[in-house]
Protein backbone atom coordinates (compact mmCIF):
# COMPACT_ATOMS: atom_id res chain seq x y z
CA UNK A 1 139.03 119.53 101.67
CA UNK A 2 139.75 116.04 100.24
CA UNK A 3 138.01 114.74 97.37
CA UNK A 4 137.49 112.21 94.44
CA UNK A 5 137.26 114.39 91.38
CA UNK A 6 136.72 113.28 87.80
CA UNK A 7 139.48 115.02 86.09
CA UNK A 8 138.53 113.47 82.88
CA UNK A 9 136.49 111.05 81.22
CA UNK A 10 137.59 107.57 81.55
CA UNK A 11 138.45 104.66 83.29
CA UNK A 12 141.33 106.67 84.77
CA UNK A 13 139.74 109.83 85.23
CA UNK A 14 139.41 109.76 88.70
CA UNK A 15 142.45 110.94 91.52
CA UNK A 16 142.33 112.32 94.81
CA UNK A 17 142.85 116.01 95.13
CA UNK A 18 142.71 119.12 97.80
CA UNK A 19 139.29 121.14 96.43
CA UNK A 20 137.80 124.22 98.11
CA UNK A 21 134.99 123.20 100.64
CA UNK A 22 131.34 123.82 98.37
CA UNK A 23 130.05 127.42 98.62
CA UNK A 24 126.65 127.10 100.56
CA UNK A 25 123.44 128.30 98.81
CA UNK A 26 120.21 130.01 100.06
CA UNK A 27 118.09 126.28 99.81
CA UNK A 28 121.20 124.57 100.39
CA UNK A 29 122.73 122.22 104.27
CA UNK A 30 126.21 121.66 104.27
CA UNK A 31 127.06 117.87 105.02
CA UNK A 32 130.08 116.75 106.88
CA UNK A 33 130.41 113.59 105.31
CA UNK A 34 130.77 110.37 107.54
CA UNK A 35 129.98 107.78 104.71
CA UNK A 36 129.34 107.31 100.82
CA UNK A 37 127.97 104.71 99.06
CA UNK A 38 129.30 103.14 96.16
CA UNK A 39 126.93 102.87 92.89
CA UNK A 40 127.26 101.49 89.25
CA UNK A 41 126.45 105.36 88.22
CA UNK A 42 129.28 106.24 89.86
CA UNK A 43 130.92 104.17 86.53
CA UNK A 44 128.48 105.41 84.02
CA UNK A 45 129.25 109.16 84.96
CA UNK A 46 132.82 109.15 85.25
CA UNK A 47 132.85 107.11 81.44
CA UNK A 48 130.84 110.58 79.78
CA UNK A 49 128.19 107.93 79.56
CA UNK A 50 125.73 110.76 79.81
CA UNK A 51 127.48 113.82 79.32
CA UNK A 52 125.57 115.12 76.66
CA UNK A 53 123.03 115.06 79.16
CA UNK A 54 124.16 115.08 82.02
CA UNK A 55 126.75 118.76 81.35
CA UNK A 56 129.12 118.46 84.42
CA UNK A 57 131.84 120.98 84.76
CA UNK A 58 135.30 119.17 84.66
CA UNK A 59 136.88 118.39 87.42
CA UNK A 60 134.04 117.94 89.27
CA UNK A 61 133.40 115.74 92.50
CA UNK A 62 131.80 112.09 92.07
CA UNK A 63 129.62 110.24 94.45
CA UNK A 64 125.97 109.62 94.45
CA UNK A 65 124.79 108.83 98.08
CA UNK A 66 125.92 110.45 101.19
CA UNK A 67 125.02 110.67 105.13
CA UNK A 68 126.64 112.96 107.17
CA UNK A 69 125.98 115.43 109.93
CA UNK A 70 124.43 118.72 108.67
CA UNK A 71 127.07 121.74 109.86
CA UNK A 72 125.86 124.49 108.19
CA UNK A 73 122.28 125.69 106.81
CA UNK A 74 121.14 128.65 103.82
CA UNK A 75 118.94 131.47 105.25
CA UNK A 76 116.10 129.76 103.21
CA UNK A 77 116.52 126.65 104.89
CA UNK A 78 113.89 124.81 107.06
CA UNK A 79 113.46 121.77 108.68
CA UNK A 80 116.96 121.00 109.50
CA UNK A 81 119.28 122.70 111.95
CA UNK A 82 123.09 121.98 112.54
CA UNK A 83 124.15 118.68 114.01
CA UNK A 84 121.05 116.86 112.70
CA UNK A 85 122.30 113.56 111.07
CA UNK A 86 120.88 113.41 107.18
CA UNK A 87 121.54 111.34 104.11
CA UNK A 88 120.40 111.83 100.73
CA UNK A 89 120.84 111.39 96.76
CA UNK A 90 121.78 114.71 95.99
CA UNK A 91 120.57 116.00 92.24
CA UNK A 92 122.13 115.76 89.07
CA UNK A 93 124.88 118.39 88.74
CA UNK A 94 125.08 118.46 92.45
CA UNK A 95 126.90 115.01 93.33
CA UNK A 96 130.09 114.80 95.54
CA UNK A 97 129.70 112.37 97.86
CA UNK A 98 133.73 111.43 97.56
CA UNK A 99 134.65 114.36 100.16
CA UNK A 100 134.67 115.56 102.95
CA UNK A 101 131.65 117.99 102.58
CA UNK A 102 129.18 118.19 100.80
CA UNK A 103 126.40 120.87 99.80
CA UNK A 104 122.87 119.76 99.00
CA UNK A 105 119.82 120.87 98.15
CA UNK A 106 117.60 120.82 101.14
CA UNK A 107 114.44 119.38 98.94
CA UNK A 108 116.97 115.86 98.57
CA UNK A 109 117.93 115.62 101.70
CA UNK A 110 116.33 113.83 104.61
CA UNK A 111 116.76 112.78 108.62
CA UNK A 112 118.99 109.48 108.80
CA UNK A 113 116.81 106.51 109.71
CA UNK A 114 117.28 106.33 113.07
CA UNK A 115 117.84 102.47 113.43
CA UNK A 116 120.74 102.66 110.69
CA UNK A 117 124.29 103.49 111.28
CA UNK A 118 125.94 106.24 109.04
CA UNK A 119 127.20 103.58 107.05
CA UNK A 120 124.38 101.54 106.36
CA UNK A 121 122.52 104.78 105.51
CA UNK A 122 124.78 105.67 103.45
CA UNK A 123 124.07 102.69 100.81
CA UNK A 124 120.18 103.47 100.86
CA UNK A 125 119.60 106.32 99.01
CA UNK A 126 119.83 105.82 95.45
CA UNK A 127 118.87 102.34 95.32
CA UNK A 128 115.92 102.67 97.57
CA UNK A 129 114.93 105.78 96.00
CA UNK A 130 115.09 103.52 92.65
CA UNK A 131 112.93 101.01 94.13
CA UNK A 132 110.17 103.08 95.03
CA UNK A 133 110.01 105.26 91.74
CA UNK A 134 109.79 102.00 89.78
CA UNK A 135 107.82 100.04 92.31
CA UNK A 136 105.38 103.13 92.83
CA UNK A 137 105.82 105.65 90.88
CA UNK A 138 105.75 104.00 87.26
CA UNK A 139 104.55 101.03 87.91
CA UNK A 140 102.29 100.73 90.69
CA UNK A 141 102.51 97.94 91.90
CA UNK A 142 99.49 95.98 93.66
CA UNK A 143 99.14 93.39 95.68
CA UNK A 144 98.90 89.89 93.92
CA UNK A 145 100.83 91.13 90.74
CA UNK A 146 103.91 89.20 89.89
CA UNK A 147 107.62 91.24 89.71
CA UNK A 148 111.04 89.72 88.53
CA UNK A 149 113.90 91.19 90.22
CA UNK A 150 117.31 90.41 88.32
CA UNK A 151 120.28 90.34 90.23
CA UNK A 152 118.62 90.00 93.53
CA UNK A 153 121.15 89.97 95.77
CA UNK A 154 122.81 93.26 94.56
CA UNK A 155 122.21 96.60 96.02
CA UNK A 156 118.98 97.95 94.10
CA UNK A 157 118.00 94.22 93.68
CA UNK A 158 117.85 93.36 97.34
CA UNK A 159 116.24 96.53 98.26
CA UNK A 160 113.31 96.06 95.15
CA UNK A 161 112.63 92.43 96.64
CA UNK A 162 111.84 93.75 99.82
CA UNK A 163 109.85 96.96 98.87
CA UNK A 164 107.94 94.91 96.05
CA UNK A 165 107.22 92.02 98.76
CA UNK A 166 106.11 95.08 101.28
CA UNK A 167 103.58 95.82 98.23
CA UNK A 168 102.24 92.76 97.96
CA UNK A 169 103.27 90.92 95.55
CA UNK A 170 104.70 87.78 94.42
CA UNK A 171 108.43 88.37 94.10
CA UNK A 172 110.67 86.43 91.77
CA UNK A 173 114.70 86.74 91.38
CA UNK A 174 117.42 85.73 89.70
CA UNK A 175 120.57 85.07 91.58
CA UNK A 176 123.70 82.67 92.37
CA UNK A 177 123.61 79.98 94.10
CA UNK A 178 125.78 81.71 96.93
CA UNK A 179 123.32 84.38 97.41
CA UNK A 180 120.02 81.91 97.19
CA UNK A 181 119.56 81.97 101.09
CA UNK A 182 120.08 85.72 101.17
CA UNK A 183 117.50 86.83 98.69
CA UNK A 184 115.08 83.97 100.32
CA UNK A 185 115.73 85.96 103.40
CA UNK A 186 114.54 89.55 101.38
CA UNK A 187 111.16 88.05 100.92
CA UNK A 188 111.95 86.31 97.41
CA UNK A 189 109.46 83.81 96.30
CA UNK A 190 110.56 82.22 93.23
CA UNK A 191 114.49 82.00 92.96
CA UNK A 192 116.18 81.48 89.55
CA UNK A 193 120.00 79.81 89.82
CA UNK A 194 121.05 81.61 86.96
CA UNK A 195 124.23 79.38 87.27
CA UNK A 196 121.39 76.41 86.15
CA UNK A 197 118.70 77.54 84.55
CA UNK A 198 117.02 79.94 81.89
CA UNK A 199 115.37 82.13 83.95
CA UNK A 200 112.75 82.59 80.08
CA UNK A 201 112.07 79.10 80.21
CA UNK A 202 111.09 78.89 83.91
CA UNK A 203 109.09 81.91 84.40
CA UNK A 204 105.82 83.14 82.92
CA UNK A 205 103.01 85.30 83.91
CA UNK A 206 104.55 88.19 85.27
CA UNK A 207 103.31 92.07 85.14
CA UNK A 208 106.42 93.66 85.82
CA UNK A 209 110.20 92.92 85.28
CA UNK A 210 112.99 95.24 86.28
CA UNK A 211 116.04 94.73 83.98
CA UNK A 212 119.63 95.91 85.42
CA UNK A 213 121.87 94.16 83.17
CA UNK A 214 120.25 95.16 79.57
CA UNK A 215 121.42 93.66 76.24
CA UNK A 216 120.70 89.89 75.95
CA UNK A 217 118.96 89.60 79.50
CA UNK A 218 116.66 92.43 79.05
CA UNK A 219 115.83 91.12 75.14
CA UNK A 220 114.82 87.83 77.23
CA UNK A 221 112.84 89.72 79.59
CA UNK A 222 110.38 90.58 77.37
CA UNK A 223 109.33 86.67 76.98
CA UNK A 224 108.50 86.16 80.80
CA UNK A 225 105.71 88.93 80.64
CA UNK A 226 102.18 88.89 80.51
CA UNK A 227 100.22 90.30 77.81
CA UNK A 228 100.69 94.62 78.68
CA UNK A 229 103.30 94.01 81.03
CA UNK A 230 106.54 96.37 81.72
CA UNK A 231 109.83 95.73 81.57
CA UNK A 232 111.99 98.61 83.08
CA UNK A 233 115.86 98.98 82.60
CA UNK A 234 117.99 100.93 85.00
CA UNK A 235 120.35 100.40 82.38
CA UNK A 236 119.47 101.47 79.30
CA UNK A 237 118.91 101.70 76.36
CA UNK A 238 117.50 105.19 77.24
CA UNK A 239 114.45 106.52 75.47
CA UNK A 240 112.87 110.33 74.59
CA UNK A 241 111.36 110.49 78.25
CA UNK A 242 114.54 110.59 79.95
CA UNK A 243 115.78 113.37 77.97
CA UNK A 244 112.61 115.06 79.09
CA UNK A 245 113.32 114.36 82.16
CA UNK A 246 116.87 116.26 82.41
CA UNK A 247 115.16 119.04 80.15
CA UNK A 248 116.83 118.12 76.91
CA UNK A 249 116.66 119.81 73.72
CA UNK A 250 113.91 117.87 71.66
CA UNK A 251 116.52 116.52 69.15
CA UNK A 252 118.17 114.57 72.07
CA UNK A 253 115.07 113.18 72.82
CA UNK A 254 115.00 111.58 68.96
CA UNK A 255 117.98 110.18 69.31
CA UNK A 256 117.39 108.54 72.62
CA UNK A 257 114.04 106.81 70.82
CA UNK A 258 116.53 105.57 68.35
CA UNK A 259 118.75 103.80 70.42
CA UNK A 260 115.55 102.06 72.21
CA UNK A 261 113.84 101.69 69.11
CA UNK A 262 114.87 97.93 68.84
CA UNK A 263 113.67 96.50 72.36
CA UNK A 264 111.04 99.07 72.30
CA UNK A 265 109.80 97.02 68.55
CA UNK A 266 110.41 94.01 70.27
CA UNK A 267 108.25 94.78 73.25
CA UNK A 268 105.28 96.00 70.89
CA UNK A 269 105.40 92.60 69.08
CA UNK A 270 104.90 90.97 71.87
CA UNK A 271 102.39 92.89 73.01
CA UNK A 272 104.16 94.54 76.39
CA UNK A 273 105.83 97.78 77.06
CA UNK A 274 109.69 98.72 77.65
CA UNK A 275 110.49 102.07 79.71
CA UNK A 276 113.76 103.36 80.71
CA UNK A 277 114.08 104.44 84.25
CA UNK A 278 117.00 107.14 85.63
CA UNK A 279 116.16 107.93 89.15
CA UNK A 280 115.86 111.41 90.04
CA UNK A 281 116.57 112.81 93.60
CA UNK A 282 113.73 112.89 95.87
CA UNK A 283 114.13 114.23 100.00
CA UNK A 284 110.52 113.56 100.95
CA UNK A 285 110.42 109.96 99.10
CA UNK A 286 113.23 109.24 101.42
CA UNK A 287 111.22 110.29 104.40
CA UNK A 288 109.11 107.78 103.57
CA UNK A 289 111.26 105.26 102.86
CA UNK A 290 113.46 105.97 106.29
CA UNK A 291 110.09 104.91 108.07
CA UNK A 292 110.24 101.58 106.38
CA UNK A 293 113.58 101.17 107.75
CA UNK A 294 112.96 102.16 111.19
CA UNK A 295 109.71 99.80 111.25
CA UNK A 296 112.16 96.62 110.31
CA UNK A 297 110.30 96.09 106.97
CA UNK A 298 113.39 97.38 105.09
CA UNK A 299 116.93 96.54 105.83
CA UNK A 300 120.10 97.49 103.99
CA UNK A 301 122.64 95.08 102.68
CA UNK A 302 126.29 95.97 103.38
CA UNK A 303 129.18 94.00 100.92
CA UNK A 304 131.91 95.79 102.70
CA UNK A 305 133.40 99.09 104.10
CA UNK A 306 136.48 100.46 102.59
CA UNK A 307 138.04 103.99 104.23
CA UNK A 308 137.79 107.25 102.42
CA UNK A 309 141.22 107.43 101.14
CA UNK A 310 140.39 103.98 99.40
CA UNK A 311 137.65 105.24 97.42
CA UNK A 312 139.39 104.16 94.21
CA UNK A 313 140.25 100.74 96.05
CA UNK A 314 136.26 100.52 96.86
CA UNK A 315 135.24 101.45 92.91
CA UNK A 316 137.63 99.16 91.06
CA UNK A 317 136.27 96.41 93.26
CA UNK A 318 132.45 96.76 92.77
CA UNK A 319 133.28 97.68 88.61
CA UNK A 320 135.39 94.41 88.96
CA UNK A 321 132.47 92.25 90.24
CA UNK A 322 133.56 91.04 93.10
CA UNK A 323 130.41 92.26 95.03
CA UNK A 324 129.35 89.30 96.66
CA UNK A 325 125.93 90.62 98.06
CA UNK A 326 124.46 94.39 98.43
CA UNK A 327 126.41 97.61 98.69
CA UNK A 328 129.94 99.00 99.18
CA UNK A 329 129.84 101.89 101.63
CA UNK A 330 133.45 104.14 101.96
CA UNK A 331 133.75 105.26 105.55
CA UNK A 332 135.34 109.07 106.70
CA UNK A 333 134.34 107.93 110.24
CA UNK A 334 137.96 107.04 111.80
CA UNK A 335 138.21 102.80 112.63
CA UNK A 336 135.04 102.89 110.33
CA UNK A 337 133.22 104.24 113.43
């Protein structure tokens, strides 16, 4: 089958090659791919960023989110039978979504919202599953409590705005002014131009902020919180808990506290927390969230579609910026279906 493989680590690590279709386990549905979205981890995985954590086998297919028509199902498998249309995150050490098939865990993968093309399911998985394990899971978000979204008009910042407004709360964002009517339309209540103003000196108050451009902006972050407030990067730095998380060997987990150490100091002295947040594949999360789709109270944003043989085309453009609002999807369906 056709594939994106990282050959190496790099920039240029990535070509297209001819790979054996994935062997298909007990637990596992094989996914004729129709559509893949396109994700900053993507980036981060193909750099090594985490490969002392993360212990991929080279070459080894990339792509985080998929939909697709199941074509094949394990002897252990239940809940989904051949032809059912699915899309999912699938685990760490299990990507591929840059091919033609795809074999998945059947605990990550879920039904296709029915009111969303393969495409635009395709771009919902890792950023909504994102959304809801930051919104819900860590920080539980309650009606009346005040969240700051940066970069609201990109993929996992349009979809927070909406899931955080769904929750109740008082949503503010920071965004271009291009993309000020868009994020208005998410559900945004306070919009930040970061093109004219200091988001730190305009913004106080708030319980939670979710960070996904680190360094300077996260440091600045920490300002707009209230007293106990969180601050979660999707970014980094990482800290101990995410090499829990992946099952690391306790000495990784020291040196992940040392590279947080300084924003986690800075948070302490101003008297609010800083966590680090790496998603984790989740099938029945996405269950959920495909009902929220369905219902109309969560709708995916769509940049562009680029075909599959493109892929490359499709990464160097979102790792270039030139993103102008939500996702970019690549398409195996032929005339992008």
């Amino acid at each position: 089958m056709k594939a994106f493989v990282v050959e190496k680590y790099g920039k240029d690590g990535v070509r297209a090659a001819d790979v054996p279709e994935p062997a298909v386990g007990d637990r596992d549905v094989l996914v004729k791919v129709s559509a893949a979205g396109i994700n900053p981890l993507d980036k981060m995985v193909r750099n090594g960023e985490f490969k002392r954590l993360l212990k991929y086998k080279l070459p080894f297919v990339l792509g985080h989110d998929v939909a697709g028509v199941v074509t094949r199902v394990g002897p252990a498998v239940h809940g989904f039978t051949v032809g059912d249309e699915v899309y999912a995150r699938p685990r760490d050490l299990r990507i591929g979504g840059f091919a033609e098939f795809i074999a998945i865990d059947m605990d990550d993968v879920a039904p296709k919202p029915a009111s969303l093309t393969l495409q635009e399911a395709a771009a919902v998985p890792l950023v909504a599953l994102t959304a809801w394990q930051i919104l819900v899971d860590r920080a539980d978000v309650k009606p009346g409590q005040k969240v700051l979204v940066h970069a609201g008009a990109g993929g996992l910042g349009s979809t927070v705005i909406q899931l955080a407004k769904l929750l109740g709360a008082t949503v503010a964002t920071t965004t271009s002014t291009k993309t000020e009517e868009l994020v208005r339309s998410l559900g945004a209540d306070v919009v930040v131009d970061y093109t004219k103003e200091d988001f730190a000196k305009v913004l106080s108050g708030y319980d939670l902020v979710l960070d996904s451009l680190g360094g300077a902006n996260l440091e600045k972050s920490l300002t707009v919180l209230k007293p106990g407030g969180l601050a979660i990067s999707v970014v980094g730095p990482p800290d101990a808990d995410f090499a829990k998380q992946l099952g690391a060997p306790a000495f990784l987990g020291l040196i992940m506290n040392t590279l947080s150490r300084k924003i986690r100091k800075q948070a302490k002295a101003l008297g609010v927390r800083y966590q680090f947040l790496f998603m984790r594949a989740n099938g029945s999360q996405l269950r959920r969230l495909g009902a929220l789709y369905d219902s109309g109270e969560l709708r995916p944003v769509i940049d562009s579609t680029f075909p599959f043989d493109r892929t490359l085309e499709a990464m160097a453009y979102v790792e270039q910026g030139r993103t102008k609002a939500g996702k970019v999807v690549v398409s195996l369906i032929p005339d992008n279906g």
